[in-house]
Protein backbone atom coordinates (compact mmCIF):
# COMPACT_ATOMS: atom_id res chain seq x y z
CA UNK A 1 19.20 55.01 4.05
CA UNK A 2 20.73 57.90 1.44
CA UNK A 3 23.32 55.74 0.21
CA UNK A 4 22.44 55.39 -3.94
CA UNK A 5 23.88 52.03 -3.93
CA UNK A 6 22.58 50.32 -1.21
CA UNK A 7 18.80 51.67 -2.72
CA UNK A 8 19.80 50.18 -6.03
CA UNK A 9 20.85 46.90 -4.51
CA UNK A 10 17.75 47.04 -2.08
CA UNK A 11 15.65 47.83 -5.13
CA UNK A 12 17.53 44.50 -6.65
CA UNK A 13 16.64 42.28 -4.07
CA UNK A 14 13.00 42.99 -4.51
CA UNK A 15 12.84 42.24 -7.76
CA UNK A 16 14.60 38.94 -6.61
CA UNK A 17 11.88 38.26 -4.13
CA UNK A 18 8.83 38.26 -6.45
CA UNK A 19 10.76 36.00 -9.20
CA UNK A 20 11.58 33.90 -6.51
CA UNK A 21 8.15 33.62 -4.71
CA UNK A 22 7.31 31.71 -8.51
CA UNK A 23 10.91 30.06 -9.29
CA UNK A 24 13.22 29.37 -6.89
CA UNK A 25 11.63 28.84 -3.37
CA UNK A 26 14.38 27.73 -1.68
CA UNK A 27 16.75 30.59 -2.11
CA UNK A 28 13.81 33.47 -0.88
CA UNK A 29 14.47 33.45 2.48
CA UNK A 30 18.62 34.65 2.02
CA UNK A 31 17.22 37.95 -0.07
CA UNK A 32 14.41 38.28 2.62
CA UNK A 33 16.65 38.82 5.32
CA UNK A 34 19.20 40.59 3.42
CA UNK A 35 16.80 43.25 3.41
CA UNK A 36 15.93 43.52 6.80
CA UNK A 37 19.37 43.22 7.74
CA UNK A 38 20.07 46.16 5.35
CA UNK A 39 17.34 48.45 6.39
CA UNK A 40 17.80 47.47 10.10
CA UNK A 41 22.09 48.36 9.64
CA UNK A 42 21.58 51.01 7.22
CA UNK A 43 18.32 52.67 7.91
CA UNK A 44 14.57 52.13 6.16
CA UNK A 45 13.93 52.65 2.49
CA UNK A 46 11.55 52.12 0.25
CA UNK A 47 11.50 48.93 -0.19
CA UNK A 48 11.91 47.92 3.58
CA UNK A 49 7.97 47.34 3.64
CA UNK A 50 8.64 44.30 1.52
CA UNK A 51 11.31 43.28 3.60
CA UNK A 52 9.14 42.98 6.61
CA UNK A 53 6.61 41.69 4.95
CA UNK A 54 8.27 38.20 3.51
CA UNK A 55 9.59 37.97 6.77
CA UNK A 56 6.13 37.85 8.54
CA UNK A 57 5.30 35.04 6.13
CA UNK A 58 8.40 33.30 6.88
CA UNK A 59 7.93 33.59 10.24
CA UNK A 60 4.04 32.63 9.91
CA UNK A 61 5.30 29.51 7.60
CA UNK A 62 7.70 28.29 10.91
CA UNK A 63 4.46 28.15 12.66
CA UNK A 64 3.93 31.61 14.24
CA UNK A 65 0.90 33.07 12.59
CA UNK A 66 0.28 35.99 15.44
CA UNK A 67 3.85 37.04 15.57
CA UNK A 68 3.87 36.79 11.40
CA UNK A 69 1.01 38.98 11.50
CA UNK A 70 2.62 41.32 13.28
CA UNK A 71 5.55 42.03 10.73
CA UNK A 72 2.92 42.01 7.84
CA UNK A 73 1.52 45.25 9.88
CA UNK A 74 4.85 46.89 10.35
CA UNK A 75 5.16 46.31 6.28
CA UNK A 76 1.96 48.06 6.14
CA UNK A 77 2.85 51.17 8.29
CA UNK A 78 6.21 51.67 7.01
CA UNK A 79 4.55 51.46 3.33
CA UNK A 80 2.59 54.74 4.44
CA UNK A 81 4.92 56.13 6.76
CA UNK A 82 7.84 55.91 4.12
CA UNK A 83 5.50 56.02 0.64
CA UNK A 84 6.88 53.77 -1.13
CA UNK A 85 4.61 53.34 -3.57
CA UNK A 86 6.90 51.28 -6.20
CA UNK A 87 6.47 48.11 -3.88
CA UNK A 88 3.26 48.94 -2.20
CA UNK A 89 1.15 46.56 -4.41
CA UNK A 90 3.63 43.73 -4.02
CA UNK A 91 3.59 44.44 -0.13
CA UNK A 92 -0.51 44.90 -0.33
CA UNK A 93 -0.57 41.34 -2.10
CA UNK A 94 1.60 39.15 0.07
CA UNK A 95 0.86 40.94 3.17
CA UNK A 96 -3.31 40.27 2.50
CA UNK A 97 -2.25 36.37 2.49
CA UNK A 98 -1.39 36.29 5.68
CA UNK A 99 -4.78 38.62 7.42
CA UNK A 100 -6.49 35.71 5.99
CA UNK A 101 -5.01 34.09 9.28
CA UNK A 102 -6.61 36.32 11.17
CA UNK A 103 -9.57 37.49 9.59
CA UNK A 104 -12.56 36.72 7.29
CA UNK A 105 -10.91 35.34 4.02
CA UNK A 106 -13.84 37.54 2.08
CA UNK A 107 -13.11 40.52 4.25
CA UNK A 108 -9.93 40.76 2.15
CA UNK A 109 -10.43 40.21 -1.14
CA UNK A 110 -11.27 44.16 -1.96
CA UNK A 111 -7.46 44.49 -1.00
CA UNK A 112 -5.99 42.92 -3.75
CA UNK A 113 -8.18 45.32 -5.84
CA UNK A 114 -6.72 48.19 -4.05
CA UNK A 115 -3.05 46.42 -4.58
CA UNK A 116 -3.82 45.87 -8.19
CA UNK A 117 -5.10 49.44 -8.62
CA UNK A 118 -2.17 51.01 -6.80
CA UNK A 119 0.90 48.58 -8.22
CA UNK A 120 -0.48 49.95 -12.05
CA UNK A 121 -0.61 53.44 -11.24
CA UNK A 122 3.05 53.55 -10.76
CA UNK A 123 4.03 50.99 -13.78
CA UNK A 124 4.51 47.98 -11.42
CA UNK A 125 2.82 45.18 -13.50
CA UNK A 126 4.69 42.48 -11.65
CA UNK A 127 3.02 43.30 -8.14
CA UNK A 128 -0.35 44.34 -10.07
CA UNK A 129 -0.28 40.74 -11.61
CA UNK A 130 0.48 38.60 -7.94
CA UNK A 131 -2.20 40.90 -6.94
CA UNK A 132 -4.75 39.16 -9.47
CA UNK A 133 -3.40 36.17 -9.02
CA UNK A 134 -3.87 36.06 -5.23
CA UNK A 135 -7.82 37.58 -6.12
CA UNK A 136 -8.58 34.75 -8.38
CA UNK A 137 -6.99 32.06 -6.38
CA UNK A 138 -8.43 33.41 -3.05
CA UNK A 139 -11.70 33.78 -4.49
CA UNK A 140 -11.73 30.37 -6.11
CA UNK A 141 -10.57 28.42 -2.51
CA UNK A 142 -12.82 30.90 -0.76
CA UNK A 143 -15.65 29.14 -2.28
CA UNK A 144 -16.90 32.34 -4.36
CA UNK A 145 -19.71 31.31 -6.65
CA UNK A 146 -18.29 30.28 -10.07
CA UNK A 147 -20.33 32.60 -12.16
CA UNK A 148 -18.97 35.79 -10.18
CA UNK A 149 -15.47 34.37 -9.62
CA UNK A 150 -15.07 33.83 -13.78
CA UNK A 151 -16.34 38.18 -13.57
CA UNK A 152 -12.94 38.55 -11.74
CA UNK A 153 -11.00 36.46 -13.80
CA UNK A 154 -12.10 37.46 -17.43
CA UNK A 155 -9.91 41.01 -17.19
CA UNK A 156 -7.04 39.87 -15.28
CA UNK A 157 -6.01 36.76 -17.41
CA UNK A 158 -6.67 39.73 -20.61
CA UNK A 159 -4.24 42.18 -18.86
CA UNK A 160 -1.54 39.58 -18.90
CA UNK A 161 -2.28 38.51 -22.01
CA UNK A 162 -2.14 41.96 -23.43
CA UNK A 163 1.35 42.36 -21.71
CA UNK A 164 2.77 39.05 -22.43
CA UNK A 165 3.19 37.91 -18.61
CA UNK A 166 3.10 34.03 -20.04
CA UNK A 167 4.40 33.52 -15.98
CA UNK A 168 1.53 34.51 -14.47
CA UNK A 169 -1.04 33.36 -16.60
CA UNK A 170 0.86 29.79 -16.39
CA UNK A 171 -0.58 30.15 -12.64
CA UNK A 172 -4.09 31.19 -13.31
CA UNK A 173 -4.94 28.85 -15.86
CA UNK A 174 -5.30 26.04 -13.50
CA UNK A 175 -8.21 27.25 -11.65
CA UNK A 176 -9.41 28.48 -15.30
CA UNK A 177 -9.19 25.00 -16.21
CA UNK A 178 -11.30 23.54 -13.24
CA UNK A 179 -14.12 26.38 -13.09
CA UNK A 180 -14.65 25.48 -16.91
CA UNK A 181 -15.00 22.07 -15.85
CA UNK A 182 -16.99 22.33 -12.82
CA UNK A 183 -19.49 24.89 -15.82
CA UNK A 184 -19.56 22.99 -18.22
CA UNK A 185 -18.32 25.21 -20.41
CA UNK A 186 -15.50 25.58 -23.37
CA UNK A 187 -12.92 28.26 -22.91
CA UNK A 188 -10.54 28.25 -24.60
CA UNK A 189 -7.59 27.33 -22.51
CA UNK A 190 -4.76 29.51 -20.84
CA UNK A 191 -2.35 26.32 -21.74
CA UNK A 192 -3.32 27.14 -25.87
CA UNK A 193 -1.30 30.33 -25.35
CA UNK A 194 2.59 30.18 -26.67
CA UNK A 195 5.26 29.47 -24.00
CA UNK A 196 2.51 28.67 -21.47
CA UNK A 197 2.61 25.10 -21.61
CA UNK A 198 6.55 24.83 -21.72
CA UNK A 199 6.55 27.13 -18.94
CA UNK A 200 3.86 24.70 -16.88
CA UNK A 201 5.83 21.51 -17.78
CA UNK A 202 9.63 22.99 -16.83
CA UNK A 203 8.73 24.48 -13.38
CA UNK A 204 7.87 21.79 -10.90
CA UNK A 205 6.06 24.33 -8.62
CA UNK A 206 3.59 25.18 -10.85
CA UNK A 207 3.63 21.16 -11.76
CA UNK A 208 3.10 20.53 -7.77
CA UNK A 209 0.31 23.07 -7.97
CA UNK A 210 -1.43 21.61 -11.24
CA UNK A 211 -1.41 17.81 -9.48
CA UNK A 212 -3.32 18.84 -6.50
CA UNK A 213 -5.93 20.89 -8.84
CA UNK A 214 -6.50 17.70 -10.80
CA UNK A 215 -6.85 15.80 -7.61
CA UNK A 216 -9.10 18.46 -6.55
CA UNK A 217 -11.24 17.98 -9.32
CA UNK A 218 -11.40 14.14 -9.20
CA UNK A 219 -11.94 14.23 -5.29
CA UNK A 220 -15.04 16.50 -5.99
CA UNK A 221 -15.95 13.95 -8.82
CA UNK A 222 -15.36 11.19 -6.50
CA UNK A 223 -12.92 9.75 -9.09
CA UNK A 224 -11.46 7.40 -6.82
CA UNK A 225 -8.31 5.66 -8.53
CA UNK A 226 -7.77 8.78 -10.63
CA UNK A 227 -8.02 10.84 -8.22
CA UNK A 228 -5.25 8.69 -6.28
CA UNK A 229 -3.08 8.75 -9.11
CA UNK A 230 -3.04 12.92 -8.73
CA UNK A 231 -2.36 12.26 -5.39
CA UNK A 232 0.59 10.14 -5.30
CA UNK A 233 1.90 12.43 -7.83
CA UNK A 234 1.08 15.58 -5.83
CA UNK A 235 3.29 14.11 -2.51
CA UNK A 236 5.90 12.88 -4.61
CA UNK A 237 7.18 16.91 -5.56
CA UNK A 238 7.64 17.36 -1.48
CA UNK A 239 8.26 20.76 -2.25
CA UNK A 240 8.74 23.30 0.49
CA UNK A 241 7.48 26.33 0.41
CA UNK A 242 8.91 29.07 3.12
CA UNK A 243 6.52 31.28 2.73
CA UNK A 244 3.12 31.17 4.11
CA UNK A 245 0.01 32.44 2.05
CA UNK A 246 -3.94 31.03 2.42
CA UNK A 247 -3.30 28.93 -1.31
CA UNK A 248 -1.40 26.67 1.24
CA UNK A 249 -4.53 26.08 2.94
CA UNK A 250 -6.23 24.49 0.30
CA UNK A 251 -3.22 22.39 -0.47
CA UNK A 252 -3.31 20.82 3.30
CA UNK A 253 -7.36 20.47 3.45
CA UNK A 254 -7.42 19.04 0.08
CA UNK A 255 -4.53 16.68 0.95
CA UNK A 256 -5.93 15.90 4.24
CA UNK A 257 -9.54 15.13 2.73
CA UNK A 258 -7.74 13.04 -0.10
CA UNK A 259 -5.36 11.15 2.05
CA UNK A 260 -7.96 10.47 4.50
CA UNK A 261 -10.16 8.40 2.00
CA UNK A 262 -7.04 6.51 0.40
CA UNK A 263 -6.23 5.35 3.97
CA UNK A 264 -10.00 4.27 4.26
CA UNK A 265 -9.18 2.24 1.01
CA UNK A 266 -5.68 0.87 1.53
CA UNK A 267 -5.24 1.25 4.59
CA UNK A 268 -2.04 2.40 4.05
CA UNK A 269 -0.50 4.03 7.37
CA UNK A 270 1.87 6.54 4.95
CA UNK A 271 -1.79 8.24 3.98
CA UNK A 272 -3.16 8.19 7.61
CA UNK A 273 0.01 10.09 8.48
CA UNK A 274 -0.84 12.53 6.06
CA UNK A 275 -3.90 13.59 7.00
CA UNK A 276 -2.73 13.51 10.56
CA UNK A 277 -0.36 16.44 9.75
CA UNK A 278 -3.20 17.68 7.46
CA UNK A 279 -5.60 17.88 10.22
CA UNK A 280 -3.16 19.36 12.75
CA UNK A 281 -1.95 22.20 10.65
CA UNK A 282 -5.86 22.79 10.16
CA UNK A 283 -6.68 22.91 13.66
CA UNK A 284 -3.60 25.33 14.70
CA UNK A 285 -5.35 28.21 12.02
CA UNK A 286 -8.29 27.54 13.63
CA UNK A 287 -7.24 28.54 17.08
CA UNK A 288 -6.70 32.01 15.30
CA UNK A 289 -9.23 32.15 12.59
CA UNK A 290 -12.27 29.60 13.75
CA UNK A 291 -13.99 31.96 11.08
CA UNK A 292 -12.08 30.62 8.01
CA UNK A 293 -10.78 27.27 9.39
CA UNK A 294 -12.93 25.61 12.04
CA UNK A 295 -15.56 24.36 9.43
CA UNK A 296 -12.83 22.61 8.23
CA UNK A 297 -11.59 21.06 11.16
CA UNK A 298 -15.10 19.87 11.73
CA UNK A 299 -15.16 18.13 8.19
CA UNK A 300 -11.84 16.38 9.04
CA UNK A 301 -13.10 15.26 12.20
CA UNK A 302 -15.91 13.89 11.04
């Protein structure tokens, strides 16, 4: 593609994607395949990499991990083939989500290092932000001891401090907020920061996100009615999400885990149906990651 205007709007739609990873959900997949329509009509670009690679989670979010995995490779090759270096960390991020599919969740966490390292060197704070937000998160669900994962966190939540990202840090402060809990210890709090907490309250992803880390945290504390209450909030958002990433994973064991007790309890059939789904999404990862997921599917077997 040499067309100036087609680049500008390409370079448009990227920016659209990331914002709408964290904002607007349902609208992602119309810019996703606007830009692999436009770089399969008009020819690649620099930001085709990204293109492919939110379309490889899309496709691994309808249920095709392999065949998702594929597209996150073509992102990968076309990043070096076409050295695009303005989306690379973006691309390094999202596509890193998805090996986790495929290959030993802490196999991959020195990527979003590499992403973080790269997106900076060009200016791209954005896509060097997701990439510590993905490292923290993965890390935490990944089961990384709590005294090296707070070492990872420490610097990234002061970079986005320092540059006033009050977005991202609305994410990370939820696992913040559980690790100091899990401590013992008294940070002070990502939510103490201006525009955080009105940020946390008005978007009901981040809301959706914050219920299942407080049910989380009262599951592990065997908090029963609490932990309920977190629950029922949790599956009232019934947010979709068309993007596939391993955060999702913890969101369906969790939930599984969770709904699987309050059946036990109630004996409500609306939580046995739960975990059903919980359990079956578990053991389709596991038929192409046993590494990652098939502990898991023993534990909700059991």
């Amino acid at each position: 593609m040499d067309e100036p205007n087609k680049i500008m709007a390409m370079k448009f739609y990227a920016r659209l994607e990331i914002s709408f990873h964290m904002t607007k959900v349902e609208a992602q997949p119309i810019v996703t395949m606007k830009i692999v329509q436009l770089s399969i009509t008009r020819g690649m670009n620099p930001v085709s990499p990204l293109g492919f690679t939110y379309f490889g989670m899309l496709l691994a979010r309808l249920g095709d991990i392999r065949e998702g995995c594929r597209y996150v490779r073509i992102g990968r090759q076309l990043l070096d083939r076409i050295g695009s270096k303005e989306v690379a960390g973006e691309v390094i991020a999202l596509g890193t989500q998805i090996m986790c599919f495929v290959e030993p969740v802490q196999a991959t966490l020195e990527a979003y290092v590499q992403g973080h390292t790269t997106a900076m060197s060009v200016g791209d704070t954005p896509g060097a932000f997701l990439n510590s937000v993905f490292y923290v998160a993965t890390s935490f669900w990944a089961g990384t001891k709590l005294s090296v994962w707070r070492e990872r966190y420490a610097p990234a939540r002061r970079l986005m401090e320092e540059h006033g990202h009050i977005n991202f840090l609305s994410h990370i402060s939820q696992w913040e907020k559980n690790v100091s809990l899990l401590t013992g210890t008294g940070d002070s709090p990502v939510s103490e920061i201006e525009g955080v907490k009105n940020i946390q309250e008005g978007n009901p992803h981040i809301s959706y996100t914050q219920a299942l880390q407080d049910m989380y945290i009262k599951f592990l504390f065997r908090e029963y009615e609490e932990m309920k209450v977190f629950a029922e909030k949790y599956y009232d958002f019934d947010l979709h999400a068309w993007n596939l990433t391993f955060i999702h994973t913890a969101h369906t064991f969790y939930g599984g885990l969770v709904s699987s007790w309050v059946y036990r309890q109630s004996k409500d059939p609306k939580w046995a149906d739960r975990a059903r789904k919980a359990k079956s999404a578990i053991k389709k990862w596991a038929d192409c990651n046993e590494w990652n997921f098939q502990n898991k599917l023993y534990l909700m077997e059991a």
